[in-house]
Protein backbone atom coordinates (compact mmCIF):
# COMPACT_ATOMS: atom_id res chain seq x y z
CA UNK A 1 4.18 26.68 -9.93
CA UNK A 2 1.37 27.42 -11.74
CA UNK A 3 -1.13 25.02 -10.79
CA UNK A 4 -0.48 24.57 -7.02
CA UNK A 5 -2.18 21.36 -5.33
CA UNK A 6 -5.15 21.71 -3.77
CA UNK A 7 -5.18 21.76 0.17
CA UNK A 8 -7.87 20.98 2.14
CA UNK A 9 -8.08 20.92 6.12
CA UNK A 10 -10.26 18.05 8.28
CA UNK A 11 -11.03 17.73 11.77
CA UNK A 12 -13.40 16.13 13.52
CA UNK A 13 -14.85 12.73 13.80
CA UNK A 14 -14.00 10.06 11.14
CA UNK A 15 -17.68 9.91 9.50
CA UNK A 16 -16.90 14.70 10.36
CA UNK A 17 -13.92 13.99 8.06
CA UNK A 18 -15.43 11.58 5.18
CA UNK A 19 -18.57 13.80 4.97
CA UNK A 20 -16.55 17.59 5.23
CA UNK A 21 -13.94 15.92 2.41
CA UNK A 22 -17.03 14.16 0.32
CA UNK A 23 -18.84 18.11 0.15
CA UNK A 24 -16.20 20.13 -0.72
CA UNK A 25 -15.25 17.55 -4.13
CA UNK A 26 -18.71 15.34 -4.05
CA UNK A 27 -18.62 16.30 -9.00
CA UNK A 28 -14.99 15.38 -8.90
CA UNK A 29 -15.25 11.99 -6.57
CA UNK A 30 -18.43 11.04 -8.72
CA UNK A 31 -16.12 11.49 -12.03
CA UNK A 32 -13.17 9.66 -10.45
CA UNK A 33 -14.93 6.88 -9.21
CA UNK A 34 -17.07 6.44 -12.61
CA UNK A 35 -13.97 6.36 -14.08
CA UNK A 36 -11.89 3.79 -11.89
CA UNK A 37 -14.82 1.38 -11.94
CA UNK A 38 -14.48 1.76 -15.38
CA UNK A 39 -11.16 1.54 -15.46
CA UNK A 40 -11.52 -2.06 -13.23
CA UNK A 41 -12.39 -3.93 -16.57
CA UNK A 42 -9.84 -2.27 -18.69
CA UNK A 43 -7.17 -4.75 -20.02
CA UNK A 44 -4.25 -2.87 -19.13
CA UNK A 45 -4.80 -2.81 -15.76
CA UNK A 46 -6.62 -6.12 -15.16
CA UNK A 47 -3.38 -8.18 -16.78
CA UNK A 48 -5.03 -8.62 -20.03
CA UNK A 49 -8.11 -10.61 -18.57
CA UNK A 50 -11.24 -9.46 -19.65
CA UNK A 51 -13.85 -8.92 -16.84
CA UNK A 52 -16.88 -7.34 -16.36
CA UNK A 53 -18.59 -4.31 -14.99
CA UNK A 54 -20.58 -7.51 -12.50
CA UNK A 55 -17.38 -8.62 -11.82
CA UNK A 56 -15.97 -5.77 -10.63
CA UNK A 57 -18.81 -4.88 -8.14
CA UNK A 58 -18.79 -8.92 -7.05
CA UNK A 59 -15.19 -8.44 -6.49
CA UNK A 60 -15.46 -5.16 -4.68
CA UNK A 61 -18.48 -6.21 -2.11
CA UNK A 62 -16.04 -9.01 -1.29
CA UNK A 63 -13.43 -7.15 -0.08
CA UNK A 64 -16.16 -4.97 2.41
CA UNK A 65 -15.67 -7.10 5.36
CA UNK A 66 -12.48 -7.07 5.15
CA UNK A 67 -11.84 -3.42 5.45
CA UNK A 68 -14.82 -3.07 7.82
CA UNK A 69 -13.03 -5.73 10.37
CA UNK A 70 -9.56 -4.14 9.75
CA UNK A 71 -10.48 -0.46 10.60
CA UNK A 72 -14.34 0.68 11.14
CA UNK A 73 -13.15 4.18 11.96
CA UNK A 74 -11.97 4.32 8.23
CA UNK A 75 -15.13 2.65 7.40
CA UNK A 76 -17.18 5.44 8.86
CA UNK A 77 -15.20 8.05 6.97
CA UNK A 78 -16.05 6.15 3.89
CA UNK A 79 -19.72 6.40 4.63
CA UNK A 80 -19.35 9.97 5.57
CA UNK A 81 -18.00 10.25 2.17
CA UNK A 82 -20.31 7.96 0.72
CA UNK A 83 -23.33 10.50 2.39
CA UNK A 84 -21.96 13.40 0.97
CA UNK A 85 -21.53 12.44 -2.17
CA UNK A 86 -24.37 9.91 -2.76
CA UNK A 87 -22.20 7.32 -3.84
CA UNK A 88 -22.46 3.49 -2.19
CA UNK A 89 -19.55 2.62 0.04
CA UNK A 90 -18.60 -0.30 -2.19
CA UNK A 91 -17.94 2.12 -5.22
CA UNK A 92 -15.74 3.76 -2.81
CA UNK A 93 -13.58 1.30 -1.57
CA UNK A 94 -12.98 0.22 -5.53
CA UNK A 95 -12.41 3.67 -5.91
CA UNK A 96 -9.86 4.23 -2.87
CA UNK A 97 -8.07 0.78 -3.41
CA UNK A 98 -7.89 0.76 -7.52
CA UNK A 99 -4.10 -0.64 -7.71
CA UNK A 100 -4.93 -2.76 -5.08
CA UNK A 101 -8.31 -4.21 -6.40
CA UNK A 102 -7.01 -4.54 -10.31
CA UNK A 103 -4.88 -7.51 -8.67
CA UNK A 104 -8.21 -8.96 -7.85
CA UNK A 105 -9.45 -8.49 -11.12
CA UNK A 106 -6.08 -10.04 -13.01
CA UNK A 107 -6.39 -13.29 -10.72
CA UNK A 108 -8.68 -16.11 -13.01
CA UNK A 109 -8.19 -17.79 -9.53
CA UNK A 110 -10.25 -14.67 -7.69
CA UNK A 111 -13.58 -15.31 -8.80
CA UNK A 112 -15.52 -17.13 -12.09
CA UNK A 113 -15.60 -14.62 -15.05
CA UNK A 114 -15.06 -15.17 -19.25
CA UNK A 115 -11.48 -14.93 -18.83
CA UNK A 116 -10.82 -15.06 -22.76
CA UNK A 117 -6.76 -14.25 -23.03
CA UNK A 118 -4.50 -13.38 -20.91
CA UNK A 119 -2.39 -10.88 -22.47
CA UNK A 120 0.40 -8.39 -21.41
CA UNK A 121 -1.42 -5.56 -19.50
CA UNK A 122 0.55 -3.90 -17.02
CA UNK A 123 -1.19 -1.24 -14.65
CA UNK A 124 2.58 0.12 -14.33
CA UNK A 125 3.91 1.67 -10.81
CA UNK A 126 5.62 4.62 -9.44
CA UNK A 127 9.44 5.31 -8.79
CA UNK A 128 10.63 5.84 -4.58
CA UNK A 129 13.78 6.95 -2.92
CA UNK A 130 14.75 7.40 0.57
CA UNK A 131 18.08 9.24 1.46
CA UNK A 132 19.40 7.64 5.20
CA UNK A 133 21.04 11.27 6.85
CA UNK A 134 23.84 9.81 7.09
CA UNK A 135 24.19 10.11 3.58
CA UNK A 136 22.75 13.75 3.64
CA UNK A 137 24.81 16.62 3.03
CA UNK A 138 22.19 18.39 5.79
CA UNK A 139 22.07 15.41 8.25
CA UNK A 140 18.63 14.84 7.38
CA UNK A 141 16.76 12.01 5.73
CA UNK A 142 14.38 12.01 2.81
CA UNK A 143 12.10 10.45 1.30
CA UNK A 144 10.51 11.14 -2.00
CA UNK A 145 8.11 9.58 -4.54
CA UNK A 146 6.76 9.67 -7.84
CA UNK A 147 2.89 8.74 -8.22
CA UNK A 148 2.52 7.22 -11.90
CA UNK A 149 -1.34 6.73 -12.50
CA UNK A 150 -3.74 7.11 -15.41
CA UNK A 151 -3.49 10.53 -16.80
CA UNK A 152 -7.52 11.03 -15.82
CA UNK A 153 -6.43 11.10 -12.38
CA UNK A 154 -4.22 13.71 -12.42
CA UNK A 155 -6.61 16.24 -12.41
CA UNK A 156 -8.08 15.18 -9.14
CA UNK A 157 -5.12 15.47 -6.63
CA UNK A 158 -5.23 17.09 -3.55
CA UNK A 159 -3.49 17.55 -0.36
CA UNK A 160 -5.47 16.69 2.84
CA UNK A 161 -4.26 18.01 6.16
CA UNK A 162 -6.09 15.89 8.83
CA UNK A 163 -6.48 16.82 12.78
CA UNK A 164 -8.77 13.92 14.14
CA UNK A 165 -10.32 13.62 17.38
CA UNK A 166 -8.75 10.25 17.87
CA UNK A 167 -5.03 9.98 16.66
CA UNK A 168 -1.84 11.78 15.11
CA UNK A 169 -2.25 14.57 12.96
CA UNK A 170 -1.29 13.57 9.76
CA UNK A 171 -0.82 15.53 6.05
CA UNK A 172 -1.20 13.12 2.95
CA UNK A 173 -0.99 13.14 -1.17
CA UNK A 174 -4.00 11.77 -2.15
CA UNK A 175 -6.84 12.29 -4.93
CA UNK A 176 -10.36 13.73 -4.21
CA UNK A 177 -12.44 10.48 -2.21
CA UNK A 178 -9.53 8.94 -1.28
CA UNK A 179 -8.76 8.96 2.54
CA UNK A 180 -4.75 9.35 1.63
CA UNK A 181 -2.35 7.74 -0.39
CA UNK A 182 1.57 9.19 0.83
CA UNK A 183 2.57 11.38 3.62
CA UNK A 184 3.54 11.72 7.12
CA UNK A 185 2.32 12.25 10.59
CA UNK A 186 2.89 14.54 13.33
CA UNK A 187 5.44 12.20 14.60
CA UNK A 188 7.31 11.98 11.43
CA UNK A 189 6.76 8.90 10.28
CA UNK A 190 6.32 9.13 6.75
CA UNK A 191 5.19 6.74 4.50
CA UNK A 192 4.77 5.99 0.02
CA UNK A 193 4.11 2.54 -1.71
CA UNK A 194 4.98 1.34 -4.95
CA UNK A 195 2.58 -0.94 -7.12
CA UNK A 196 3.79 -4.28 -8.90
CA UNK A 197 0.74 -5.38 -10.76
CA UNK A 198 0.31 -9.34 -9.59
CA UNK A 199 -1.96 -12.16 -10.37
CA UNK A 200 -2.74 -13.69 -7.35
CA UNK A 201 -4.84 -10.67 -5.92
CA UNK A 202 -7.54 -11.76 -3.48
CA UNK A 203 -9.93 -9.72 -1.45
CA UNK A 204 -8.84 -8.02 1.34
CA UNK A 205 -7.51 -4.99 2.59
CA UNK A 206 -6.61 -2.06 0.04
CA UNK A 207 -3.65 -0.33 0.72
CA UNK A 208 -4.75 3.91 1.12
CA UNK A 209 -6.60 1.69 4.44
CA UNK A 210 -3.22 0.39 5.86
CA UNK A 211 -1.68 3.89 5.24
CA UNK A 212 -4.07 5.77 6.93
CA UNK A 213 -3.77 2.98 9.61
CA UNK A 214 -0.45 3.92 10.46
């Protein structure tokens, strides 16, 4: 392979984690986030609605509480991150959540905003499989995913192999910022998600949180 992905090993504390993983990437998070809060107002992933950049901040700082009630241990890696990087938590939870916060952005119901047309955007989403062993020539089961996302991304993945001080060892697919996005723990449960762009997106929990979570 000629470009391996990137691995980087955490320990610690949650805001130890967020501000170890925010220094060693703080240029690349700043470029990916820049880019996904840009990309929050872009037609093809907002349904076709046409938002703006205040909209997309509004929208974010909504959905704060929400991920501050539903895990503050993730919360504090974000500001670790946020720290290390000089970046405002809120840009980071956009950034962390994107698939999840473009349904926001597609919903006229979500928030007041020029919606001009609604055309036929489509933010896309990945490909899974899972093999039960039975079915397994080796007796084992497997799971497998693609991860389809804006080509400006791709640059930016990374492996993160986490040890906290509080909970299972874990090793996840993610992108540079983002606390993890596919992978498994040290008890083998393994986890991916698919994204169906929808309309009805509220504020609320993104989904990297709920992976992380488990």
């Amino acid at each position: 392979m000629s470009n391996p992905i990137r691995l980087l090993e955490l320990s610690g504390s949650p805001y130890a984690i967020g501000y170890a993983h925010g220094q060693a990437y703080a240029d690349e998070i700043a470029l990916l986030t820049e880019e996904r809060m840009r990309l929050s107002s872009d037609p093809f992933w907002t349904g076709g609605r046409a938002v703006t950049h205040a909209d997309v901040v509004a929208a974010g700082e909504a959905c704060l509480a929400h991920h501050r009630a539903f895990s503050p241990a993730l919360m504090e890696e974000i500001q670790g991150l946020a720290d290390a990087t000089g970046l405002g938590v809120n840009e980071l939870v956009v950034m962390n959540g994107f698939t999840d916060f473009v349904d926001i952005m597609a919903n006229p119901a979500a928030f007041a905003a020029d919606t001009g047309e609604i055309g036929d955007g489509d933010g896309g989403g990945c490909t899974a499989f899972v093999v039960d062993p039975s079915y397994s020539g080796s007796g084992a089961g497997f799971i497998g995913q693609t991860w389809d996302m804006h080509t400006t991304a791709t640059p930016h993945v990374l492996m993160l192999r986490i040890t906290p001080d509080d909970g299972p060892a874990l090793m996840t697919f993610t992108i540079t910022g983002c606390v993890g996005m596919i992978g498994m723990n040290e008890h083998g449960v393994a986890v991916g998600i698919n994204n169906l762009l929808g309309r009805d997106g509220r504020p609320g929990v993104h989904w990297p949180f709920v992976v992380r979570a488990m």
